[in-house]
N, C-alpha and C. Protein backbone atom coordinates (compact mmCIF):
# COMPACT_ATOMS: atom_id res chain seq x y z
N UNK A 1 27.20 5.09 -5.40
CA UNK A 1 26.34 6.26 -5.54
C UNK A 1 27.16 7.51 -5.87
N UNK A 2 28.37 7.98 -5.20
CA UNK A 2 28.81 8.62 -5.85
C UNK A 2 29.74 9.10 -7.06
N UNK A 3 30.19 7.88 -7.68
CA UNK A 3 29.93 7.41 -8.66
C UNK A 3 29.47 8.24 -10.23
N UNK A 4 27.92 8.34 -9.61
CA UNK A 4 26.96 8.54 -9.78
C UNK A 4 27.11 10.97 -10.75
N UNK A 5 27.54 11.32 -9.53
CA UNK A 5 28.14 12.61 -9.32
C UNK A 5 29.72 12.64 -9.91
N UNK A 6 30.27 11.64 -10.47
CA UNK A 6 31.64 12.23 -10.70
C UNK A 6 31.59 12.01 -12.62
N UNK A 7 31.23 10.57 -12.52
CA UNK A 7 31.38 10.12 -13.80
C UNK A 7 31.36 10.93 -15.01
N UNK A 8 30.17 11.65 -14.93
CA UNK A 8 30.06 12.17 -16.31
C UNK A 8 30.87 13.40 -16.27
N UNK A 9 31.01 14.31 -15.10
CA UNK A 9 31.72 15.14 -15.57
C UNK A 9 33.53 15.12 -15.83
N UNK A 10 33.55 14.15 -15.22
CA UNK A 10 35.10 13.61 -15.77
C UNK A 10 35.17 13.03 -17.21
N UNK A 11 33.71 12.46 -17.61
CA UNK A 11 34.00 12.39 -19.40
C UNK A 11 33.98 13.82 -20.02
N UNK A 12 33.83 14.97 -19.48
CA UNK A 12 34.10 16.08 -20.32
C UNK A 12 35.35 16.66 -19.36
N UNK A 13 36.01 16.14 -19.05
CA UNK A 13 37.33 16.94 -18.46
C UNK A 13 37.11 17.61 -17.25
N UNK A 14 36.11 17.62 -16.54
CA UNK A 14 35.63 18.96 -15.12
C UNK A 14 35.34 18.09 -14.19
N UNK A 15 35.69 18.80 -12.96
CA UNK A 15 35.21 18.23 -11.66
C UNK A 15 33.63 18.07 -11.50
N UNK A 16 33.40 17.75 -10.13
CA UNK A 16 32.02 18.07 -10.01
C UNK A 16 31.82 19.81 -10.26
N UNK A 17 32.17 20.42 -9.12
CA UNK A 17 31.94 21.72 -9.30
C UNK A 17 32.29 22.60 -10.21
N UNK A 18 32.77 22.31 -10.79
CA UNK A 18 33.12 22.95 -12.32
C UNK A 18 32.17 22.74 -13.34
N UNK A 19 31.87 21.39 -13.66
CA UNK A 19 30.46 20.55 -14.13
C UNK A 19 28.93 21.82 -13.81
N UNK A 20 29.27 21.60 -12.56
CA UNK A 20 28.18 22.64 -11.87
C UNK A 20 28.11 23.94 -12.43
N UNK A 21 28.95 24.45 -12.00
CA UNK A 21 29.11 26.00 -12.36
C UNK A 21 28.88 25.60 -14.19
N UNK A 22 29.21 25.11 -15.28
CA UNK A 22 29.07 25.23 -16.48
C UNK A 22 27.45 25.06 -16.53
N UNK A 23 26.96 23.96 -15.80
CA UNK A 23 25.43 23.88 -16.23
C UNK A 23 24.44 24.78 -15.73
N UNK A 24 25.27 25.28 -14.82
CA UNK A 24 24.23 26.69 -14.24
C UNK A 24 24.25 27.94 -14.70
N UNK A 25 25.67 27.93 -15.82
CA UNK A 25 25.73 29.09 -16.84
C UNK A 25 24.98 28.97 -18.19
N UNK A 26 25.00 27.78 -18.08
CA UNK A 26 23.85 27.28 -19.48
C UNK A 26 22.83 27.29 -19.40
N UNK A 27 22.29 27.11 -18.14
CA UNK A 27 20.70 27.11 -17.41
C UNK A 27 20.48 28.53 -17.55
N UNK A 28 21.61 29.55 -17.02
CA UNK A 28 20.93 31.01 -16.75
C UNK A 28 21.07 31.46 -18.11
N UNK A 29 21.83 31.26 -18.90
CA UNK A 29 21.56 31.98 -20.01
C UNK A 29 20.65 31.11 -21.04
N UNK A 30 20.01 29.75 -21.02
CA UNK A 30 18.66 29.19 -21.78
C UNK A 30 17.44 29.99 -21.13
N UNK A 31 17.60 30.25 -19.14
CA UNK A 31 16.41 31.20 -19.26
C UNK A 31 16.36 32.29 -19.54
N UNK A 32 17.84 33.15 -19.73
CA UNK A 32 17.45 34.33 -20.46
C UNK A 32 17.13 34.81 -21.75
N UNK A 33 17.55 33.53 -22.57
CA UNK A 33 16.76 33.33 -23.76
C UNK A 33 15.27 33.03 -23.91
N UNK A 34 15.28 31.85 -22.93
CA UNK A 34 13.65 32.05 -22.91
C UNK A 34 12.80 32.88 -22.89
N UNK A 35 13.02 33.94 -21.82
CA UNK A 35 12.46 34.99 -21.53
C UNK A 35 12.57 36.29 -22.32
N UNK A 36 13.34 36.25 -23.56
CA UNK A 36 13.42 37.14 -24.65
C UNK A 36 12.51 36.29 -25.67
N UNK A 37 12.26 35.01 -25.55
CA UNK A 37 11.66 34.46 -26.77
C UNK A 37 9.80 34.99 -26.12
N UNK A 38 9.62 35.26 -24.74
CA UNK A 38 8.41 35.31 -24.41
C UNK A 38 8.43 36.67 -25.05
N UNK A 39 9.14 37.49 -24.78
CA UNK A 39 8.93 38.68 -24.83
C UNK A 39 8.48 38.92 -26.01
N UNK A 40 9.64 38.65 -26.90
CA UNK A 40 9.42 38.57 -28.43
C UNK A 40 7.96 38.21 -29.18
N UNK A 41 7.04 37.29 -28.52
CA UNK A 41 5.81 36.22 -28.76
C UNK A 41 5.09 37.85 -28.15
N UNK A 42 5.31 38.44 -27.16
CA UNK A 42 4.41 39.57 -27.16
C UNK A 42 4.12 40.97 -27.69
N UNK A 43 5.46 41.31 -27.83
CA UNK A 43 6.21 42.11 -28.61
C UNK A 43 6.83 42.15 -29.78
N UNK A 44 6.35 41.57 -31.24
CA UNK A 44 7.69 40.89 -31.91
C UNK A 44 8.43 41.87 -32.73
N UNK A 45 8.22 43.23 -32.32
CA UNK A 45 9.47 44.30 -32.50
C UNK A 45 10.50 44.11 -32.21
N UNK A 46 10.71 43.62 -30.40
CA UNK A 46 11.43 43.38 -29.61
C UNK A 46 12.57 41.58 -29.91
N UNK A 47 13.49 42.10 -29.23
CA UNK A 47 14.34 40.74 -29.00
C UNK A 47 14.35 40.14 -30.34
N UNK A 48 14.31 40.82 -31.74
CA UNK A 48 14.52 40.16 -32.74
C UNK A 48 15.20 38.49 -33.10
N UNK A 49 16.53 38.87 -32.12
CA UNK A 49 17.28 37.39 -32.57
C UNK A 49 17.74 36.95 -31.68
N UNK A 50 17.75 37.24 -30.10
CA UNK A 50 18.15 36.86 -28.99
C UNK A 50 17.87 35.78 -28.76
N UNK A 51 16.83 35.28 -28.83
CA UNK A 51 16.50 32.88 -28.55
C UNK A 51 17.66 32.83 -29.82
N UNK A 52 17.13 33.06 -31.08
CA UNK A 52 18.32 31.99 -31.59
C UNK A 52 19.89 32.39 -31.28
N UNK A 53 20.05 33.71 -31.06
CA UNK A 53 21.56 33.74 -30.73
C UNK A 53 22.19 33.21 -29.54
N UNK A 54 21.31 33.05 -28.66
CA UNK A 54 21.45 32.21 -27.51
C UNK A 54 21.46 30.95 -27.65
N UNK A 55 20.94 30.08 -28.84
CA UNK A 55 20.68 28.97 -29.34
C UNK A 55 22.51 28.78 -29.66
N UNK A 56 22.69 29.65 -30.96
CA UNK A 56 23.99 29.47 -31.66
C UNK A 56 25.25 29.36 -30.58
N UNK A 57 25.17 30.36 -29.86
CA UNK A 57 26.12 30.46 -28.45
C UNK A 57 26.60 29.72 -27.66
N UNK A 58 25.15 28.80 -27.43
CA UNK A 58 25.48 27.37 -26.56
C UNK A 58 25.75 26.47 -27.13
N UNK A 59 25.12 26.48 -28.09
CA UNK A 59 25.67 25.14 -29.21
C UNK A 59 27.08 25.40 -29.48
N UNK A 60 27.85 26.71 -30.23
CA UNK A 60 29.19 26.92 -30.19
C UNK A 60 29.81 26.42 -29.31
N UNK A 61 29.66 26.67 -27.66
CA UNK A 61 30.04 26.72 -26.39
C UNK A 61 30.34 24.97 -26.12
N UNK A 62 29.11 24.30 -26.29
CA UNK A 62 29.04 23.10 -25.71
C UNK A 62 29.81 22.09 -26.93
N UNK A 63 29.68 22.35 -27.84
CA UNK A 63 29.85 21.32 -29.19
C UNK A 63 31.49 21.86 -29.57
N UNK A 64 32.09 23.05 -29.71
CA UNK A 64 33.11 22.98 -30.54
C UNK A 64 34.35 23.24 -29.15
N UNK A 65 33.82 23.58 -28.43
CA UNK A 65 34.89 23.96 -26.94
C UNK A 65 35.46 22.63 -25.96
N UNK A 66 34.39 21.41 -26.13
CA UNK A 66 34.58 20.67 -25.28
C UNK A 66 35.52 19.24 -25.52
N UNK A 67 36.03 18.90 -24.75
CA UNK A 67 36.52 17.41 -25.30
C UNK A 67 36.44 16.50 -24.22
N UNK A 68 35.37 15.50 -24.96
CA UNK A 68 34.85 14.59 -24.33
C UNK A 68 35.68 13.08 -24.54
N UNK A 69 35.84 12.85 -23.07
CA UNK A 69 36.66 11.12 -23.25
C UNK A 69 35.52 10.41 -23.30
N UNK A 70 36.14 9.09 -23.80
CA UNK A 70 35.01 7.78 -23.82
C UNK A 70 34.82 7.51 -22.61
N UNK A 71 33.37 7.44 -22.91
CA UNK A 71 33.04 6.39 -21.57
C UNK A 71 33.72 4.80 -21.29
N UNK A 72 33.45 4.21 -20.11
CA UNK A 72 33.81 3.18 -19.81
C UNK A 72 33.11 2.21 -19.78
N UNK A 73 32.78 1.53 -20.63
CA UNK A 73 31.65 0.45 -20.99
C UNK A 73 31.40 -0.09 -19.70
N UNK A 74 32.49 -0.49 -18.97
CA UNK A 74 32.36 -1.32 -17.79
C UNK A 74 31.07 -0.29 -16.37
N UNK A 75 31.51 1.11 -16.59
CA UNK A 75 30.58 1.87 -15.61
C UNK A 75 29.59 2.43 -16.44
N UNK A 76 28.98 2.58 -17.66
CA UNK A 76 28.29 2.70 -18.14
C UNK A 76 27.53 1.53 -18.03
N UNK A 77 27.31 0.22 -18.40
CA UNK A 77 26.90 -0.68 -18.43
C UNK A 77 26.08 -1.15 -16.67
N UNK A 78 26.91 -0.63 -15.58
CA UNK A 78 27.19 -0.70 -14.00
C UNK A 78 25.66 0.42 -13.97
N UNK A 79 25.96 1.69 -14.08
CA UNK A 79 25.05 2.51 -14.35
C UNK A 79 23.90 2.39 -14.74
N UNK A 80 23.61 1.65 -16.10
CA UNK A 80 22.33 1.76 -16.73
C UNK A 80 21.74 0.70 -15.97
N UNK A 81 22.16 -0.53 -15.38
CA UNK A 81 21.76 -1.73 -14.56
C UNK A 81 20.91 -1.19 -13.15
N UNK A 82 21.03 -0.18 -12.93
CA UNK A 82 21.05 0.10 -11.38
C UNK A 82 20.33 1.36 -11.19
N UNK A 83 19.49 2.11 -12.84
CA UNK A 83 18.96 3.32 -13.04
C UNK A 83 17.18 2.37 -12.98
């Protein structure tokens, strides 16, 4: 089971809590995009390009910053058996 909590973030190089802290910076800033895209839907003076620049940002962030090891067929395979 715990296992479960380590795996994936050791395929991108981070502990658990590091893992953590990155997805809760991605979480707070997708809802602060969100909440410029509402705004925008009410206002569309406002927040001109803030969802998609928040879009481009994370995608930059997550896609060109990270380096991901292979998984391990053997605990991948262990994993999907037991989901």
């Amino acid at each position: 089971m715990f296992r479960r909590f380590t795996d994936h973030p050791a395929q991108v190089n981070e502990t658990y809590l590091q893992h953590m802290g990155a997805a809760f910076s991605f979480g707070g800033r997708m809802l602060v995009g969100a909440l410029a895209c509402f705004v925008h839907g009410f206002c569309p003076w406002l927040c001109l390009t803030r969802g998609s620049d928040t879009i481009r940002s994370l995608h930059h962030r997550m896609v060109s910053h990270r380096v991901v090891q292979p998984a391990r067929a053997a605990s991948a395979a262990a994993v999907a058996a037991n989901d």
